[in-house]
N, C-alpha and C. Protein backbone atom coordinates (compact mmCIF):
# COMPACT_ATOMS: atom_id res chain seq x y z
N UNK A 1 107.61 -174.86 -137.05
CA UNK A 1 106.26 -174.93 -137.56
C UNK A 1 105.81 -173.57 -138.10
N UNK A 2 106.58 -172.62 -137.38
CA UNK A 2 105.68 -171.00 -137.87
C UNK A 2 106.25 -170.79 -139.45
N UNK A 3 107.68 -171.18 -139.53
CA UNK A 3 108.31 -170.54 -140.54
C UNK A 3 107.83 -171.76 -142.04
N UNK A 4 107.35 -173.00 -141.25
CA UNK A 4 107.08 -173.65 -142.82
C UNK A 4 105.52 -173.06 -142.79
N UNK A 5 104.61 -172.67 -141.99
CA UNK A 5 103.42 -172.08 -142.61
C UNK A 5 103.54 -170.87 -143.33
N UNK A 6 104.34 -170.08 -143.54
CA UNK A 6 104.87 -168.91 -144.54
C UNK A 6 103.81 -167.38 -144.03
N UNK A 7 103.31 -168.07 -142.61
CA UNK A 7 102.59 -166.71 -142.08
C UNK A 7 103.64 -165.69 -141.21
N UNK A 8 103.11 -164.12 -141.77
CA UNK A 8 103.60 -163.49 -140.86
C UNK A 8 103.79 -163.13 -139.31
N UNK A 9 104.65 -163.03 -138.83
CA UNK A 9 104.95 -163.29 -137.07
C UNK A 9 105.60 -162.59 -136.83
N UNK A 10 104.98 -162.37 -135.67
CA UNK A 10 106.18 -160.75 -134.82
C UNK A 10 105.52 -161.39 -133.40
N UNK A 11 107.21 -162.06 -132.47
CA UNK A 11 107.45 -162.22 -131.34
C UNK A 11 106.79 -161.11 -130.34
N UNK A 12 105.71 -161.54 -129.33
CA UNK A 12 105.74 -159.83 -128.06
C UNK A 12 106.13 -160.83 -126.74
N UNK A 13 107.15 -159.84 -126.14
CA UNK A 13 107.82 -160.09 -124.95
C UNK A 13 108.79 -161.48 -124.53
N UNK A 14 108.14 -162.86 -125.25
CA UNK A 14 109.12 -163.80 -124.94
C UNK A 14 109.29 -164.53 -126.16
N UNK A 15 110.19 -165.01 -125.99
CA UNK A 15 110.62 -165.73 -127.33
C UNK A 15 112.03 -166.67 -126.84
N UNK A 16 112.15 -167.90 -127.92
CA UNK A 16 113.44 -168.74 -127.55
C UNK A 16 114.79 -168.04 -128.09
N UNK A 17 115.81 -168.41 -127.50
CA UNK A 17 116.90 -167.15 -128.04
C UNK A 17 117.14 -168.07 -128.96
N UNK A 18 117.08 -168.69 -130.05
CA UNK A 18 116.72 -169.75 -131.02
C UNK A 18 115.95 -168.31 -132.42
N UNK A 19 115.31 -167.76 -131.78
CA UNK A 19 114.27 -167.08 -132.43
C UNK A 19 115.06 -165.97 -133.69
N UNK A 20 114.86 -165.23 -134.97
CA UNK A 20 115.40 -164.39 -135.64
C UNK A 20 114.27 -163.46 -136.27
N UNK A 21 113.31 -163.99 -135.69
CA UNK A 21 112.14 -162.95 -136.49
C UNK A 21 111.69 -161.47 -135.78
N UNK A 22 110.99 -160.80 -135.76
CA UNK A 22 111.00 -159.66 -135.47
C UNK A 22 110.06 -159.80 -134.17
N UNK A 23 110.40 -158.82 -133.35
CA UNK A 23 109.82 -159.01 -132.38
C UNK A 23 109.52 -157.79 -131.06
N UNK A 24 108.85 -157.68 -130.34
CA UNK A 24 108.33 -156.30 -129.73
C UNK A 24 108.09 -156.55 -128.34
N UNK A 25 109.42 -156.30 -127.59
CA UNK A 25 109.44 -156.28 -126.16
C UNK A 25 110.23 -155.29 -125.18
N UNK A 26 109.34 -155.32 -124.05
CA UNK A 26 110.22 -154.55 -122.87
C UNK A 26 111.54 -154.62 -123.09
N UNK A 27 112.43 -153.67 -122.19
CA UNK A 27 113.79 -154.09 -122.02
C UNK A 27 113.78 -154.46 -120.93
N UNK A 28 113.69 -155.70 -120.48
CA UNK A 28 114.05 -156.57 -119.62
C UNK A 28 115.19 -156.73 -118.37
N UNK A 29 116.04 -156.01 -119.33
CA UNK A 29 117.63 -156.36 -118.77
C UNK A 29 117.28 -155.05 -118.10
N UNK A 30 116.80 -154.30 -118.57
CA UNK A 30 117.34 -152.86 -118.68
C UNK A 30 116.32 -152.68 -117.31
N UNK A 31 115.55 -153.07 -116.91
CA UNK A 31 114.80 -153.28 -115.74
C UNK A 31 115.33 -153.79 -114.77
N UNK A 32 115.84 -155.17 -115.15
CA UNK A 32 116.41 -155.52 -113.63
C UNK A 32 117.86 -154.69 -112.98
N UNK A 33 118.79 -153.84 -114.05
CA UNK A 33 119.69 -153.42 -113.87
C UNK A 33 118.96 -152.10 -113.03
N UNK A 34 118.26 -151.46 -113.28
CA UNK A 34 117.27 -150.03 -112.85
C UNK A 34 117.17 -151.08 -111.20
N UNK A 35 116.20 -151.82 -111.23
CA UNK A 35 115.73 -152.36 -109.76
C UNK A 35 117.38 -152.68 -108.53
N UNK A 36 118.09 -153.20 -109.44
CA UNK A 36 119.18 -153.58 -108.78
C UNK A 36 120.10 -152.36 -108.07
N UNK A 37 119.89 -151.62 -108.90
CA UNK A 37 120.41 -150.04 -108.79
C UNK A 37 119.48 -149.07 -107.67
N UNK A 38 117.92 -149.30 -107.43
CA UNK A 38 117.37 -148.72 -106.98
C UNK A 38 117.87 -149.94 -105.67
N UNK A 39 117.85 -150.66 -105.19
CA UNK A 39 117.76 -151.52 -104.33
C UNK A 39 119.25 -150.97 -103.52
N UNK A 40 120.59 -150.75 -104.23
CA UNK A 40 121.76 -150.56 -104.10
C UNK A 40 121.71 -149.22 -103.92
N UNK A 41 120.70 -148.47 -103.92
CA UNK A 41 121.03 -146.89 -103.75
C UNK A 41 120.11 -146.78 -102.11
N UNK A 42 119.55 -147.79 -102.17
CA UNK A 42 118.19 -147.75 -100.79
C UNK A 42 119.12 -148.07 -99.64
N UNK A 43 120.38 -148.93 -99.76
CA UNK A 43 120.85 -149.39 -98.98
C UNK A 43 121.38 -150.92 -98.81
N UNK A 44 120.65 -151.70 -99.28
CA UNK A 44 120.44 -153.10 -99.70
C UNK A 44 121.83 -153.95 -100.13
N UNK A 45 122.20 -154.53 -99.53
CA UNK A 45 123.29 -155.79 -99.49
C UNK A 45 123.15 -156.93 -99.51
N UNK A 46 121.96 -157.60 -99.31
CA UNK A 46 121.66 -158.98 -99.33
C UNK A 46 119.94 -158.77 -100.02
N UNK A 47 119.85 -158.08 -101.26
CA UNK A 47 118.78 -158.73 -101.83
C UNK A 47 118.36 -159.30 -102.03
N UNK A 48 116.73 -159.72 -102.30
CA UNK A 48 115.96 -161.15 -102.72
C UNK A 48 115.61 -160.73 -103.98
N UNK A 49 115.30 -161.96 -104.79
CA UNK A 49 114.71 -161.85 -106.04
C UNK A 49 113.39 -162.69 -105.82
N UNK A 50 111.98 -162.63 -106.35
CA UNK A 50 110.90 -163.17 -106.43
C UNK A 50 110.74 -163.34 -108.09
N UNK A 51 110.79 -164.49 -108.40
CA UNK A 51 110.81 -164.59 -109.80
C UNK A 51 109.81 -165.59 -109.78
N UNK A 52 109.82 -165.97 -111.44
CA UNK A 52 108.31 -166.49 -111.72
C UNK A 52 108.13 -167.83 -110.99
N UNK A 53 107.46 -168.77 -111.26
CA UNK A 53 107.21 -170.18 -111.20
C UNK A 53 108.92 -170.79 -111.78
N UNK A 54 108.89 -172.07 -111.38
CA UNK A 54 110.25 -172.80 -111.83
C UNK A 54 109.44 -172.59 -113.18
N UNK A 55 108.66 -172.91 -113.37
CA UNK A 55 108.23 -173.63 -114.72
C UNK A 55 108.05 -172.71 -116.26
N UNK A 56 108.23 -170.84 -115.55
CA UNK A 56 108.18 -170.23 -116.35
C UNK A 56 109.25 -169.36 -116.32
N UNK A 57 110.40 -169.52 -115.64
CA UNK A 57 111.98 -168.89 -115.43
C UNK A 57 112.53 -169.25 -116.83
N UNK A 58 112.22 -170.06 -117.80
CA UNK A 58 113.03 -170.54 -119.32
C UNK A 58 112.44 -169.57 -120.31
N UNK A 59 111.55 -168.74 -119.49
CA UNK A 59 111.13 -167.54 -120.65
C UNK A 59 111.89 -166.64 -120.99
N UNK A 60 112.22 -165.93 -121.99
CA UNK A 60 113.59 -165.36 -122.05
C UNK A 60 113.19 -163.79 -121.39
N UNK A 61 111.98 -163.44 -121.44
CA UNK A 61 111.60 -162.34 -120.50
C UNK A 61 112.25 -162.41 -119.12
N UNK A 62 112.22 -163.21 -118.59
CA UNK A 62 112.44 -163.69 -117.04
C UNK A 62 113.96 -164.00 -116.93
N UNK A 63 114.40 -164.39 -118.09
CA UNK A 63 115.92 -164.63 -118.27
C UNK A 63 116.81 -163.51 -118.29
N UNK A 64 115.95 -162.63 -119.08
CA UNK A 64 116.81 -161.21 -119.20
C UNK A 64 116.76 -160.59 -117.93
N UNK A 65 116.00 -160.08 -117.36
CA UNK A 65 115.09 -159.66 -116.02
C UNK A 65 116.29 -160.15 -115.28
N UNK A 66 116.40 -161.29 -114.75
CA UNK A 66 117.49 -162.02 -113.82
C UNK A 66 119.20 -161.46 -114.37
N UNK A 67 119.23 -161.78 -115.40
CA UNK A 67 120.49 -161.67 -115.76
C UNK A 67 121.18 -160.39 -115.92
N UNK A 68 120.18 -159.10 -116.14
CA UNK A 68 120.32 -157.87 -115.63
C UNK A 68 120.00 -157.58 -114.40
N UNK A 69 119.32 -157.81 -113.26
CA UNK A 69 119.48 -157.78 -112.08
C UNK A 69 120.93 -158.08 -111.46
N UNK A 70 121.36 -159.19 -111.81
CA UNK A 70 122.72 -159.83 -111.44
C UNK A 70 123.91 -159.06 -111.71
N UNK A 71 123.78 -158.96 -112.94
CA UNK A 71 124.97 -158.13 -113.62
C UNK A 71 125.33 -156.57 -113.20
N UNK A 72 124.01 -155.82 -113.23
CA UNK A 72 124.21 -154.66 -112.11
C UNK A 72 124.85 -154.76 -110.77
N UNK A 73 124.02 -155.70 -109.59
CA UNK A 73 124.67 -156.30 -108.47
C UNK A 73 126.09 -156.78 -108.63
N UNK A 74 126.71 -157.33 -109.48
CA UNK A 74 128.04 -157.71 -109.62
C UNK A 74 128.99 -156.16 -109.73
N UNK A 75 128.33 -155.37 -110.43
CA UNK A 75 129.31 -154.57 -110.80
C UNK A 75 129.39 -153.72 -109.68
N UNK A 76 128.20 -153.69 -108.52
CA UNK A 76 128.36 -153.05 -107.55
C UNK A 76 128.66 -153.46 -105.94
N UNK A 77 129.26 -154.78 -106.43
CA UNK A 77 129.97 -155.62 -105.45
C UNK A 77 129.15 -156.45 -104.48
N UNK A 78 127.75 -156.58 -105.22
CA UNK A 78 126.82 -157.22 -103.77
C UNK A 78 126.72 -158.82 -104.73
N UNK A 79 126.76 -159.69 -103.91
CA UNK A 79 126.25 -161.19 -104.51
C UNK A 79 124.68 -160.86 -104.74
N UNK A 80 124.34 -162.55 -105.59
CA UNK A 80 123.55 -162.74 -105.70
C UNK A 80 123.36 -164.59 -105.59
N UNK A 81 123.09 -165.16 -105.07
CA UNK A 81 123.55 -166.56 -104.99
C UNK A 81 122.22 -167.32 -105.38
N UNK A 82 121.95 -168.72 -105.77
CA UNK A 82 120.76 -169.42 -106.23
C UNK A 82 119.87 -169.42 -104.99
N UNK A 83 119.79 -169.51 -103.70
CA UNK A 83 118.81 -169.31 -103.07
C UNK A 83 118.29 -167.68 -102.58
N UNK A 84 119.17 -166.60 -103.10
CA UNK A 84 118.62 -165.16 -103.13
C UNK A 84 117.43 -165.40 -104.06
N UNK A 85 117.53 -166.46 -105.32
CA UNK A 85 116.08 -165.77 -106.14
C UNK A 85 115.08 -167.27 -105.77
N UNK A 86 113.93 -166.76 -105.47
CA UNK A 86 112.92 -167.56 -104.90
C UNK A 86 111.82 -167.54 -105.90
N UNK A 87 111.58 -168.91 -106.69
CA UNK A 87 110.44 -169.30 -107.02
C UNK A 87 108.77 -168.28 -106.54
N UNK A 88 108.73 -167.27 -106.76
CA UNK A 88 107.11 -167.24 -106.21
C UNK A 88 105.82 -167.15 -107.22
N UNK A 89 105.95 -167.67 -108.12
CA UNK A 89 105.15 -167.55 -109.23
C UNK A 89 104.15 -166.03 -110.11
N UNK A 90 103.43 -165.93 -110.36
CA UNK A 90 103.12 -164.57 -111.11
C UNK A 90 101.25 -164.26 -110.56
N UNK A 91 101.14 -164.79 -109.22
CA UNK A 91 99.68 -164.99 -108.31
C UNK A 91 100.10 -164.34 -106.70
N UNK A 92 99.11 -163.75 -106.41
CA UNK A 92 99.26 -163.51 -104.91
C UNK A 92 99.36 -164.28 -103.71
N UNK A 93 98.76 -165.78 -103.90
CA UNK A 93 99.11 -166.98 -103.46
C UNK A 93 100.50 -167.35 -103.25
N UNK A 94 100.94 -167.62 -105.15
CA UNK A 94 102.36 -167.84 -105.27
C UNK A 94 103.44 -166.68 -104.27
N UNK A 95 103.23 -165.44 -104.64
CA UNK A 95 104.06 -164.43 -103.27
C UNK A 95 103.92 -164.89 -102.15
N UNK A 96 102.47 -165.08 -101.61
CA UNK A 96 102.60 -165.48 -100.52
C UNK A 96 103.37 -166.63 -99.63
N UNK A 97 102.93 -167.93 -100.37
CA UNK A 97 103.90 -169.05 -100.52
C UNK A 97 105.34 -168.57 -100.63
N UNK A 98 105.86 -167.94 -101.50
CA UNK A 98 107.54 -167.62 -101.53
C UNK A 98 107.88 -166.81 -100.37
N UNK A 99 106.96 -166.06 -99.73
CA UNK A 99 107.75 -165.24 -98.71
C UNK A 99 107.65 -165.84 -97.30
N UNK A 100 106.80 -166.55 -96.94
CA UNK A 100 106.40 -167.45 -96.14
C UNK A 100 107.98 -168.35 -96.01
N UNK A 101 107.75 -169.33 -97.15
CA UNK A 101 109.08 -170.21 -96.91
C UNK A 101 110.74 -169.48 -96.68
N UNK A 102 110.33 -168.56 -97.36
CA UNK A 102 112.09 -167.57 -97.38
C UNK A 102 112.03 -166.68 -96.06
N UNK A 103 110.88 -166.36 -95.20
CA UNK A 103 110.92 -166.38 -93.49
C UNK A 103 111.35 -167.68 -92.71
N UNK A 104 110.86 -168.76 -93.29
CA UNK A 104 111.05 -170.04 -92.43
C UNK A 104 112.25 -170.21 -92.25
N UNK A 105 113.00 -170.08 -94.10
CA UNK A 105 114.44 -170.38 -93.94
C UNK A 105 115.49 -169.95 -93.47
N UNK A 106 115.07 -168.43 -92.39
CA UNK A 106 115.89 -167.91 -91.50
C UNK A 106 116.75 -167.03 -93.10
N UNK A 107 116.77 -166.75 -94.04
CA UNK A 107 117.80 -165.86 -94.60
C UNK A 107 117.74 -164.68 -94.41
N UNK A 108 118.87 -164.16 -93.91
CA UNK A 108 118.76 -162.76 -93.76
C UNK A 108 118.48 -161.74 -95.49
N UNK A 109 117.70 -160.67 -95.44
CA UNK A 109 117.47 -160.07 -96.69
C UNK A 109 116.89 -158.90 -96.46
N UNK A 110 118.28 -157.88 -97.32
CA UNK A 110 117.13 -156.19 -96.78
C UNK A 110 116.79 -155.92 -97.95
N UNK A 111 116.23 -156.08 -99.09
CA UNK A 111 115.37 -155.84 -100.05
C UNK A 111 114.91 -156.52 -100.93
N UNK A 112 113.84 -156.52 -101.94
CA UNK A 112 113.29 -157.75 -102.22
C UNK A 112 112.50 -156.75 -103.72
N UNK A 113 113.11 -157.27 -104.53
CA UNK A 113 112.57 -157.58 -106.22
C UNK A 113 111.76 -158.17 -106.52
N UNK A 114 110.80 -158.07 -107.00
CA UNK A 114 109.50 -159.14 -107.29
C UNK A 114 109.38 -158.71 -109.08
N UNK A 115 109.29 -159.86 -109.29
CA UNK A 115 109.09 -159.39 -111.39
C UNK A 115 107.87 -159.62 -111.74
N UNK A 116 106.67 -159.18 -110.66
CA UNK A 116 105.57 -159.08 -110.55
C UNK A 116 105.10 -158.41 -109.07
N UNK A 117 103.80 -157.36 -109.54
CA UNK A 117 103.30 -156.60 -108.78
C UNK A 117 102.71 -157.58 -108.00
N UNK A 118 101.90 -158.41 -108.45
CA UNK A 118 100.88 -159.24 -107.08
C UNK A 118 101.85 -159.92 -105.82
């Protein structure tokens, strides 16, 4: 729809990897690899990830974010498995809710990534 209205567009921060137009964002990757690294220098072997809502993880912001988190952790020999990253949405509620249930579930975890301050 953008490209048959013939208006100009410049992508900020998320976009579908579908996308070729110009666009103006964080480095993403380049963040979660930094956090993964700071987490791995603290001591940390069984990290958590706090990532967005299910419903907003298909953002490619959040995609990169994860996929550089991981990729650092791989290269420095620590897993990362589908229940290390926990749904807690981008609200202080939502944290709360995610850390709550990831106590219940007994997982052991010595550091914890959040891709949001609240």
């Amino acid at each position: 729809m953008i490209t048959r209205s013939d208006l100009p567009v410049v992508a900020v921060d998320t976009f579908p990897s579908f996308y070729q137009g110009p666009f103006v964002c964080n480095d993403t990757s380049e963040a979660g690899r930094l956090a993964a690294q700071h987490l791995a220098d603290a001591g940390c072997s069984k990290p958590i990830l706090f990532n967005a809502a299910a419903s907003m993880t298909k953002f490619s912001a959040f995609q990169r974010l994860l996929r550089g988190f991981k990729n650092r952790l791989r290269t420095l020999g620590i897993g990362l498995d589908e229940a290390s990253v926990v749904s807690a949405g981008l609200t202080i509620e939502g944290g709360i809710e995610g850390f709550t249930s990831l106590a219940a579930s007994g997982r052991e975890f010595d550091g914890v990534f959040c891709v949001n301050d609240l």
